[in-house]
Protein backbone atom coordinates (compact mmCIF):
# COMPACT_ATOMS: atom_id res chain seq x y z
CA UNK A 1 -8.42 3.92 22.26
CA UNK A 2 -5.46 6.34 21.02
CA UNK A 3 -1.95 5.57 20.59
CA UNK A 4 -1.12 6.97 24.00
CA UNK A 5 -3.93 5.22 25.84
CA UNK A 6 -2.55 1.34 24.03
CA UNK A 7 0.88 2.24 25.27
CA UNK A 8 -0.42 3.12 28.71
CA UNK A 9 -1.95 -0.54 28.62
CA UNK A 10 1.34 -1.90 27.47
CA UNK A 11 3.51 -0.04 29.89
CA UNK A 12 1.30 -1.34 32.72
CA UNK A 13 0.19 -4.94 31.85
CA UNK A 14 4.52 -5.76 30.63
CA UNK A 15 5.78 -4.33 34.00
CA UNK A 16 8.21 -2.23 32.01
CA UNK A 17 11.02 0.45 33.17
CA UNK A 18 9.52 3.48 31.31
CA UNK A 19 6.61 4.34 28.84
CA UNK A 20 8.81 4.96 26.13
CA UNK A 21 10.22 1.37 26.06
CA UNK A 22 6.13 0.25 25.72
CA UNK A 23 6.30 2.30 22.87
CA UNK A 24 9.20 1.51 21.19
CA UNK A 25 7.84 -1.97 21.75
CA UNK A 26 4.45 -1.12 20.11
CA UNK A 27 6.12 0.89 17.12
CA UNK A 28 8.49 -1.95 16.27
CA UNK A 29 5.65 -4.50 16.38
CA UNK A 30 4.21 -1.95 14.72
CA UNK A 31 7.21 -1.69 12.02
CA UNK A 32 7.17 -6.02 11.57
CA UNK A 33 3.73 -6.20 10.99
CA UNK A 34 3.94 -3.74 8.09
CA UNK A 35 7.44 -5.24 6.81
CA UNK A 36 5.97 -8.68 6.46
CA UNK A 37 2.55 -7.41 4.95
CA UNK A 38 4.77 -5.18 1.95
CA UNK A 39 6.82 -8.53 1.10
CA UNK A 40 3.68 -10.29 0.51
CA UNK A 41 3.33 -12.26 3.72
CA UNK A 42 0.78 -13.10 6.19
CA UNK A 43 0.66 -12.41 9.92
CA UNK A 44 -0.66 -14.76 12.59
CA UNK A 45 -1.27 -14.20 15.77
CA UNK A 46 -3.05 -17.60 16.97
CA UNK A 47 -6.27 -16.84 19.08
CA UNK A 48 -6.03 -13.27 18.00
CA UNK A 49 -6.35 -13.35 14.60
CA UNK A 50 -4.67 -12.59 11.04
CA UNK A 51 -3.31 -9.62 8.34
CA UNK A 52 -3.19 -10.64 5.02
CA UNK A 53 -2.61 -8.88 2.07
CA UNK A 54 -5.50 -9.22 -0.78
CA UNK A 55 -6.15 -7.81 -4.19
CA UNK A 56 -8.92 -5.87 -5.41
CA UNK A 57 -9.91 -6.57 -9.02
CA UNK A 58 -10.26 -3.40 -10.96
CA UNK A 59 -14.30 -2.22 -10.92
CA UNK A 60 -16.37 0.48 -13.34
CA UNK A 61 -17.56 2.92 -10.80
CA UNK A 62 -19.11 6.50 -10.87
CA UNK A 63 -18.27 10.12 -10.58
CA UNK A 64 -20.59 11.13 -8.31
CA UNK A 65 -20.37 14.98 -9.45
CA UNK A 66 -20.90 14.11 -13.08
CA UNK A 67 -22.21 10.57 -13.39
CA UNK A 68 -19.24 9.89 -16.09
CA UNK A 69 -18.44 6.09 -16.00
CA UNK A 70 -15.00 5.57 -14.54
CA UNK A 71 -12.79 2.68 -13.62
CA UNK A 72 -11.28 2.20 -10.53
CA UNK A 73 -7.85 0.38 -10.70
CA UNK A 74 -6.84 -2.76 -9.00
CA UNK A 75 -4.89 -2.47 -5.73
CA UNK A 76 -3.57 -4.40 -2.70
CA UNK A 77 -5.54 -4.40 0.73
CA UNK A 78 -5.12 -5.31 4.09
CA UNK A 79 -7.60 -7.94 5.37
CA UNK A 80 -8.45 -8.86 9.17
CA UNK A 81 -9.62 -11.90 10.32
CA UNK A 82 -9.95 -12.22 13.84
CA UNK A 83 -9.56 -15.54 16.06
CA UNK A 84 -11.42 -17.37 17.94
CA UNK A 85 -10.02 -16.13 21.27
CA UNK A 86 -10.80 -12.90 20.01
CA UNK A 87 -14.58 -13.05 18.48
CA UNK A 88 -15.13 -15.41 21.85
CA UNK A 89 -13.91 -12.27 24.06
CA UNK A 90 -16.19 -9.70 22.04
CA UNK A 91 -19.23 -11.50 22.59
């Protein structure tokens, strides 16, 4: 589903005045999700399921051109867990 399909959903499901309010709507959720995640916080949605922010350790990986040993540095990632409302729906 694109961006333009999601806010089609939105606009019809939320009974809203115009398709540009369901996006503005979905780009400020959008916008929180991704404020709360940079200052290190979680996001819940109960039944839907959670963002978190984890850290991946530094590893010794490959080139794959030349075979030369490198290492990969540490960084932050976004994990998704989903719910049970959602894993139950999926089924």
């Amino acid at each position: 589903m694109t961006k333009a399909e999601f806010v089609e959903k939105i606009f019809s499901k939320a009974n809203l005045a115009s398709k540009t309010q369901a996006e503005a709507a979905l780009d400020a959720t959008i916008a929180t999700i991704v404020e709360a995640l940079k200052g290190g916080d979680s996001v819940v949605f109960t039944g839907f399921g959670s963002f978190k922010v984890a850290e991946r350790a530094a590893r010794k990986g490959r080139n794959p051109r030349s075979g030369e040993e490198i290492v990969i540095p540490a960084t932050k990632i976004v994990k998704f867990t989903p719910g049970k409302m959602l894993k139950d729906a999926v089924k």
